[in-house]
C-alpha atoms as a PDB file:
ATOM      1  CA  UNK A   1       0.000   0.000   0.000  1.00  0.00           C
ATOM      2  CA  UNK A   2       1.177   3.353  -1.007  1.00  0.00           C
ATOM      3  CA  UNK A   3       1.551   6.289   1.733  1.00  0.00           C
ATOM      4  CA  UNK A   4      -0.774   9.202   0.730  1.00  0.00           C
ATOM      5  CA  UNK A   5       0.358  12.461  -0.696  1.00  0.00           C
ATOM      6  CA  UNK A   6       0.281  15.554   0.762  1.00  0.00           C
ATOM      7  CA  UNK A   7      -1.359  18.286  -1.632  1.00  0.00           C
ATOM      8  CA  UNK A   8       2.746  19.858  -2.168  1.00  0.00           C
ATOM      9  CA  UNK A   9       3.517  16.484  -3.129  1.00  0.00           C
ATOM     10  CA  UNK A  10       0.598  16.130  -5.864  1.00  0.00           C
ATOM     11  CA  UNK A  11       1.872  19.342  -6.932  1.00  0.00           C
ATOM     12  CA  UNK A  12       5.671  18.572  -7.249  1.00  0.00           C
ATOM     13  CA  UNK A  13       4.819  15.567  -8.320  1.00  0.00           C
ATOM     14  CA  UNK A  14       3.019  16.491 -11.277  1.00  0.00           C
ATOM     15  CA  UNK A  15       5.632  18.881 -12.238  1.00  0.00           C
ATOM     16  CA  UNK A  16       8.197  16.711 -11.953  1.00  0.00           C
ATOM     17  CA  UNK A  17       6.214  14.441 -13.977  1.00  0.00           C
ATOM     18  CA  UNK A  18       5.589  16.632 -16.810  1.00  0.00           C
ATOM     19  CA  UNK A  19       9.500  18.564 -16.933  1.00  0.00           C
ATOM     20  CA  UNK A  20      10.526  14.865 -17.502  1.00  0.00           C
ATOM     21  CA  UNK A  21       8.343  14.194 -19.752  1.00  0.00           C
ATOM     22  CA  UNK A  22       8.962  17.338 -21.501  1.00  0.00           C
ATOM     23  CA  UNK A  23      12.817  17.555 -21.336  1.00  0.00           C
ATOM     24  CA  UNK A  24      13.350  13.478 -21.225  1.00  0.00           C
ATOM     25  CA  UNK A  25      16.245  14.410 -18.699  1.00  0.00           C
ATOM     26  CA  UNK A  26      16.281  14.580 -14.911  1.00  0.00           C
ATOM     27  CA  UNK A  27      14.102  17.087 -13.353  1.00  0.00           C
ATOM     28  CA  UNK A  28      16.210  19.356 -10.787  1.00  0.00           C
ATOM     29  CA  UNK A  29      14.138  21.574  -8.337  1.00  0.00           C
ATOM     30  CA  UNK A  30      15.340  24.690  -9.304  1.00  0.00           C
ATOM     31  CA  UNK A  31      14.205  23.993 -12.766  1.00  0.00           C
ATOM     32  CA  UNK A  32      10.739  22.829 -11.108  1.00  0.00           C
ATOM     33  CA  UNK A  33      10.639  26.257  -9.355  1.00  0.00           C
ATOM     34  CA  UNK A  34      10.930  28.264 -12.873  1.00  0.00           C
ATOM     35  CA  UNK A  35       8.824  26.513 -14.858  1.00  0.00           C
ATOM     36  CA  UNK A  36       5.747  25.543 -12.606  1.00  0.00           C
ATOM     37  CA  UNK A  37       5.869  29.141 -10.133  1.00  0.00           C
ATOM     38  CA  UNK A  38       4.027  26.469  -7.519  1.00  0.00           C
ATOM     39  CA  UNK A  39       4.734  29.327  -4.785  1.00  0.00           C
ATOM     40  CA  UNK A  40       7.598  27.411  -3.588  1.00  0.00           C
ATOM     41  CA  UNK A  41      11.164  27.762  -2.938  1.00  0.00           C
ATOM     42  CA  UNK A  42      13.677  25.598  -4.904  1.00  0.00           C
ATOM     43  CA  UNK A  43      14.925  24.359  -1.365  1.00  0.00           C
ATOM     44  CA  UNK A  44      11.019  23.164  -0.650  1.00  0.00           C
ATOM     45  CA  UNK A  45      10.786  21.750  -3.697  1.00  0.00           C
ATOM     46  CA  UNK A  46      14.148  19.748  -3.022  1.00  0.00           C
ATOM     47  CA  UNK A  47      12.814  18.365   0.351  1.00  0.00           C
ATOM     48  CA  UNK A  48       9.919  17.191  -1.209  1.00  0.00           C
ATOM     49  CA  UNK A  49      11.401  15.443  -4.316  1.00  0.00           C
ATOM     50  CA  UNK A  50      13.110  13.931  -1.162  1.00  0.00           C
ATOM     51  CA  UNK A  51      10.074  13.233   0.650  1.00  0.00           C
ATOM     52  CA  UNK A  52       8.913  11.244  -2.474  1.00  0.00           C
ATOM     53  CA  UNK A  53      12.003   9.630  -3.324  1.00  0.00           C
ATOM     54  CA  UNK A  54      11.551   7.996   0.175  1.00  0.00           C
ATOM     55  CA  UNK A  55       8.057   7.359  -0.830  1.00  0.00           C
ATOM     56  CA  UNK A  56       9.436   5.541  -3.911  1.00  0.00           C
ATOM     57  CA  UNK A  57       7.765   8.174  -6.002  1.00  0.00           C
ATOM     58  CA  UNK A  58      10.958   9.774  -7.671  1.00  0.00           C
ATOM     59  CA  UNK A  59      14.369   7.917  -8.220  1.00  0.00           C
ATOM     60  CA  UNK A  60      17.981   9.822  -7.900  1.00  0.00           C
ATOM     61  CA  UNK A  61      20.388   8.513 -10.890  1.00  0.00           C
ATOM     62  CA  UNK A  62      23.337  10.339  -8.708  1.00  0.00           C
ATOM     63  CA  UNK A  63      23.922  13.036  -6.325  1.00  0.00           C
ATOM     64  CA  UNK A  64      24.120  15.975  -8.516  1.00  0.00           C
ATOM     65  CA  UNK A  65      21.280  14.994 -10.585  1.00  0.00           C
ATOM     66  CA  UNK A  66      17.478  16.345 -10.898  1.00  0.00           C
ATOM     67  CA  UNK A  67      14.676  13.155 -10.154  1.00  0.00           C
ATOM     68  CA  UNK A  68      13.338  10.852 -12.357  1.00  0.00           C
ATOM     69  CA  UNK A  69       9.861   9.235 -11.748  1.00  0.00           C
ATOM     70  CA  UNK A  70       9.259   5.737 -11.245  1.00  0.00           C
ATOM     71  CA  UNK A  71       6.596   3.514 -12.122  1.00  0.00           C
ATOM     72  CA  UNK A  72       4.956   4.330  -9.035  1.00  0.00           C
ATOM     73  CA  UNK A  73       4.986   7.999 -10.105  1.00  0.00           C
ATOM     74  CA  UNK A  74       3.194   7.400 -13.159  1.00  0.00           C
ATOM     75  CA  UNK A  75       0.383   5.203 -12.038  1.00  0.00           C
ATOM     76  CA  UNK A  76      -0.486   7.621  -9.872  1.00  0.00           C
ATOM     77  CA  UNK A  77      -0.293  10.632 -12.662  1.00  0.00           C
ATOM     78  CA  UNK A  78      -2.303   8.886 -14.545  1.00  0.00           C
ATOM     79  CA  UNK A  79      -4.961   7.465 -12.010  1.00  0.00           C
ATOM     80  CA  UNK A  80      -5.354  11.218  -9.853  1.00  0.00           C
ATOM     81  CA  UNK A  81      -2.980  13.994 -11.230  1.00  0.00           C
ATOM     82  CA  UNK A  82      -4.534  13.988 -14.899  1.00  0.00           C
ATOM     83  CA  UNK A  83      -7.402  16.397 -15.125  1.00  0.00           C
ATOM     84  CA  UNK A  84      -9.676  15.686 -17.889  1.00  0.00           C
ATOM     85  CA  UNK A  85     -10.329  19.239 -19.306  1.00  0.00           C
ATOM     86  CA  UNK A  86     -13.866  20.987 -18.457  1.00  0.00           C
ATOM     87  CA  UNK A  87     -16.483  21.156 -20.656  1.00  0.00           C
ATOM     88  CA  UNK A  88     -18.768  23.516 -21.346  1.00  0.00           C
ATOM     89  CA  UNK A  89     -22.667  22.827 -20.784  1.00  0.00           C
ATOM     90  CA  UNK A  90     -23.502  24.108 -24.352  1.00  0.00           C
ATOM     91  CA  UNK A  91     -20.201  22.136 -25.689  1.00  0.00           C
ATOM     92  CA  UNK A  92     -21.722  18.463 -23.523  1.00  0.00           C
ATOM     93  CA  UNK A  93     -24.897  19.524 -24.670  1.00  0.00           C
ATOM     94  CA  UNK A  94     -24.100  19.464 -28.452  1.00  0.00           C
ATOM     95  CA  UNK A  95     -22.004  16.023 -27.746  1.00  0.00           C
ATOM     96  CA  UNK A  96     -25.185  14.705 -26.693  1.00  0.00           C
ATOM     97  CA  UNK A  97     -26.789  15.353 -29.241  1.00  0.00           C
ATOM     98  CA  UNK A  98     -24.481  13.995 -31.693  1.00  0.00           C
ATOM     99  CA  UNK A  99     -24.280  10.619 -29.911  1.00  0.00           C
ATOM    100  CA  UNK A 100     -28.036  10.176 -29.033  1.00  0.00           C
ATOM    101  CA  UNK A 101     -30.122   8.186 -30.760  1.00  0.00           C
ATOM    102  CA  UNK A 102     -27.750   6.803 -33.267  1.00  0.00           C
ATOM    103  CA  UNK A 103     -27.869   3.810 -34.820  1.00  0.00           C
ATOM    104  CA  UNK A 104     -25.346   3.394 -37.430  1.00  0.00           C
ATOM    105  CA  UNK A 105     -22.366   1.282 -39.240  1.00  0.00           C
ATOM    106  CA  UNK A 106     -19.221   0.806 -37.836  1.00  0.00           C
ATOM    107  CA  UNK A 107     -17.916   3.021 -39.683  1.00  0.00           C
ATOM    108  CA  UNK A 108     -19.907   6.434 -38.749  1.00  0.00           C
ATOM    109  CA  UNK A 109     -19.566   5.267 -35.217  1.00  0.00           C
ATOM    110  CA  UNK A 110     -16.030   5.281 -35.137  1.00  0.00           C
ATOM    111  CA  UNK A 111     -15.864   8.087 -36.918  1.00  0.00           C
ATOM    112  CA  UNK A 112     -18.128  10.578 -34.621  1.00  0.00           C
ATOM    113  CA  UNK A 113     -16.483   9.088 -31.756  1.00  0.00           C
ATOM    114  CA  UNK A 114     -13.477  10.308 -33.508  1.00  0.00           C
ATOM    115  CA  UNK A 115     -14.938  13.870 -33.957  1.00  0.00           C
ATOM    116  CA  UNK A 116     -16.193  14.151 -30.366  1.00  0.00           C
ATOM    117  CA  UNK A 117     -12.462  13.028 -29.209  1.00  0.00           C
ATOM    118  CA  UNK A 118     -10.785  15.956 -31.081  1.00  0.00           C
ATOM    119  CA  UNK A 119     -13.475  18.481 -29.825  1.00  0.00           C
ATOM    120  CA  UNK A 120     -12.511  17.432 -25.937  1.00  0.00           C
ATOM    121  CA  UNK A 121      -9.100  17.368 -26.493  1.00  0.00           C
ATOM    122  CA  UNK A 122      -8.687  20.167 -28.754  1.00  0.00           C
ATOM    123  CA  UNK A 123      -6.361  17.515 -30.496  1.00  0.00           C
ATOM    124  CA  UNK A 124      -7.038  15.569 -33.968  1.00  0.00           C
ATOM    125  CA  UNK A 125      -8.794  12.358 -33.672  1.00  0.00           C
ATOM    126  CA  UNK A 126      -8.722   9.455 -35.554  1.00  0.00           C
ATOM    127  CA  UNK A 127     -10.415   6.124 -36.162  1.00  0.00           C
ATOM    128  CA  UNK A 128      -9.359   3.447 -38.071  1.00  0.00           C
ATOM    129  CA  UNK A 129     -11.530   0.157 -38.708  1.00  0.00           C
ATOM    130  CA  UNK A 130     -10.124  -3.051 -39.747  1.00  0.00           C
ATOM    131  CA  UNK A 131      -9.485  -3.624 -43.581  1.00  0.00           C
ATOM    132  CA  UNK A 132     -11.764  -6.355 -45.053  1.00  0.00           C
ATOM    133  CA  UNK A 133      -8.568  -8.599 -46.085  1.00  0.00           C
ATOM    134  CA  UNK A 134      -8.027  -9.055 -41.896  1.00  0.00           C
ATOM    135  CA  UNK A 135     -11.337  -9.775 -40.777  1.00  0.00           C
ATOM    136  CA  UNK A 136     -13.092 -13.006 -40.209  1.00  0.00           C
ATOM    137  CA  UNK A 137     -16.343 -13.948 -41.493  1.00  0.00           C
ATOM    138  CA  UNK A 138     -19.002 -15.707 -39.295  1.00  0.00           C
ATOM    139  CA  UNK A 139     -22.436 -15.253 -41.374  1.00  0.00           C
ATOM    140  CA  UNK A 140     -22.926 -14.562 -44.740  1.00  0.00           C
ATOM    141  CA  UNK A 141     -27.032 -13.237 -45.577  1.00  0.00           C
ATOM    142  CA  UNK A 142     -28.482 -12.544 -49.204  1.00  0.00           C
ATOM    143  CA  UNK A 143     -31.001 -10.328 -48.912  1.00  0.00           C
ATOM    144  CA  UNK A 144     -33.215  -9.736 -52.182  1.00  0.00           C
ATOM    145  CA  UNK A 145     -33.806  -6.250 -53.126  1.00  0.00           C
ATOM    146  CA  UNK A 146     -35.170  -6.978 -56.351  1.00  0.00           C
ATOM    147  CA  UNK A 147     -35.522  -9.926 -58.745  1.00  0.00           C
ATOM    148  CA  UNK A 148     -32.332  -8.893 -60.438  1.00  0.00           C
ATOM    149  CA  UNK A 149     -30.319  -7.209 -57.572  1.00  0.00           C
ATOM    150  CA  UNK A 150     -29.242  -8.861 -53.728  1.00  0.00           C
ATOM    151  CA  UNK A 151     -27.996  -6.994 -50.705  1.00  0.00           C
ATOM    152  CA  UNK A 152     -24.952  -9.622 -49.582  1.00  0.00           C
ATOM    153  CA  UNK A 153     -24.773  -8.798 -45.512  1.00  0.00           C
ATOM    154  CA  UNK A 154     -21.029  -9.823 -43.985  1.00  0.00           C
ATOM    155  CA  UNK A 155     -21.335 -10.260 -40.063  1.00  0.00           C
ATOM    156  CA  UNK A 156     -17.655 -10.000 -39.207  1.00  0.00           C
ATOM    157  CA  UNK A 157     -16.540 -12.003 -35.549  1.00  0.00           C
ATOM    158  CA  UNK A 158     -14.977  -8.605 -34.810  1.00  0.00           C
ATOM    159  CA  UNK A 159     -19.050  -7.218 -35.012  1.00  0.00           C
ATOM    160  CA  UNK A 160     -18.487  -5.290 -37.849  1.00  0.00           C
ATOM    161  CA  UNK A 161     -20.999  -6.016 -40.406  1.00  0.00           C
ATOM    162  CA  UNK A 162     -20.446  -4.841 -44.271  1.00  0.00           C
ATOM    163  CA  UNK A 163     -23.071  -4.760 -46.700  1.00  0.00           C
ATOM    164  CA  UNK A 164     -22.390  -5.027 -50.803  1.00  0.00           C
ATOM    165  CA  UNK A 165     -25.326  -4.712 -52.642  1.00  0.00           C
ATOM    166  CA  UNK A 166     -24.774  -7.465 -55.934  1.00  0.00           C
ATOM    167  CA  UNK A 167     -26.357  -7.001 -59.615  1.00  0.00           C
ATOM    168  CA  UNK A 168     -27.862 -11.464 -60.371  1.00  0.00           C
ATOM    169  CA  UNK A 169     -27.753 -11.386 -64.549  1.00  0.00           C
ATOM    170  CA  UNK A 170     -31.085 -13.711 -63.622  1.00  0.00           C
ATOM    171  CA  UNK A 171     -33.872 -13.927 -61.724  1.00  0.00           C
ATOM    172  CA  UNK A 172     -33.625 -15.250 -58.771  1.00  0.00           C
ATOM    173  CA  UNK A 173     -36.661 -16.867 -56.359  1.00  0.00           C
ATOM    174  CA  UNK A 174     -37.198 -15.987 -53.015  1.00  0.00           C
ATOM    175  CA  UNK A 175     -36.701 -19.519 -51.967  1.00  0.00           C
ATOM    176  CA  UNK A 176     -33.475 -20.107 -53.982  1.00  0.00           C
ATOM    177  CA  UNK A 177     -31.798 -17.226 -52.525  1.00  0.00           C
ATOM    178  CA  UNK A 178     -32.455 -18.371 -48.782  1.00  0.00           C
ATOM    179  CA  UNK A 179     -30.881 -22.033 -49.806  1.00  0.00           C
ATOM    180  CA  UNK A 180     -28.014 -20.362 -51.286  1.00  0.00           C
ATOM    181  CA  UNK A 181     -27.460 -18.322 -47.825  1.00  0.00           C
ATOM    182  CA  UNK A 182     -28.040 -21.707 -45.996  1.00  0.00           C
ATOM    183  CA  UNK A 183     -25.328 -23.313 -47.996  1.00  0.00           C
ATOM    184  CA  UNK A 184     -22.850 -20.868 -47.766  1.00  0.00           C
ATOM    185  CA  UNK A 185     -23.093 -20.644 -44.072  1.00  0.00           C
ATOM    186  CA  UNK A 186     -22.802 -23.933 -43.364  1.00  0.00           C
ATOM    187  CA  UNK A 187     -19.863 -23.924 -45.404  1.00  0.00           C
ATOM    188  CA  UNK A 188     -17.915 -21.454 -43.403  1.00  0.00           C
END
């Protein structure tokens, strides 16, 4: 069981976290106290990278170095330190909107998710489904539209389902098209 952190410690902590991050090179706490202005003295902050290093939060590589974070350090960024941003009630309420109610393919699912990602994060976001060629069937359905056209339905095991509709140079019977789909789906 970790020991709990102190609000300073959250705060160094973090800022450690994210100079390292930033800089890939040990974070020293004079450099903390420039580029974070937590209120705190460079000497503070040097206790309490201390503090933490004895919490097994932040590792030393040698005396003259800044601190690195350890595993420890990161689990714990990720599962408290990192603040989702806020969102604004007319921004959620829009978001709502444009997930509600929405039945769709794979495809547009992905892709507003996608959308909706990038808004929150202000970042780009993309979504990328699985290429035919990788996917496994499990159920193959004809569907007829007409007596000279079929909708072919491919249930993927992934869930994905992809629909082709297929021009028959005949005529095809109701009852000949469900044997064919019986036939073929025993077959796979």
């Amino acid at each position: 069981m970790t020991t709990p952190l102190t609000d300073r410690e959250r705060q160094v902590l973090e800022a450690v976290i994210e100079t390292y991050v930033q800089t890939a090179e040990p974070a020293g706490s004079r450099t903390i106290a420039k580029r974070h202005q937590l209120g705190l003295s460079p000497a503070t902050i040097r206790n309490t990278m201390s503090d933490l290093e004895e919490k097994g939060y932040l590792y030393h590589p040698h005396t003259s170095a800044g601190r690195i974070p350890t595993d420890l350090a990161y689990r714990v960024y990720v599962d408290f330190l990192m603040r989702p941003p806020a969102v604004a009630p007319a921004q959620a309420q829009h978001l709502r909107g444009e997930l509600e109610g929405q039945r769709a393919a794979v495809e547009t699912i992905l892709s507003r998710a996608a959308q909706v990602l990038g808004i929150l994060t202000n970042e780009l976001g993309v979504a990328v489904t699985p290429t035919i060629d990788e996917a496994v069937l499990d159920r193959i359905d004809l569907v007829p539209v007409s007596t000279e056209r079929l909708l072919l339905v491919l249930a993927l095991r992934s869930g994905a389902v992809r629909t082709i509709f297929v021009e028959v140079p005949v005529q095809l019977a109701p009852d000949t098209v469900q044997k064919v789909t019986v036939v073929l789906n025993e077959r796979l």
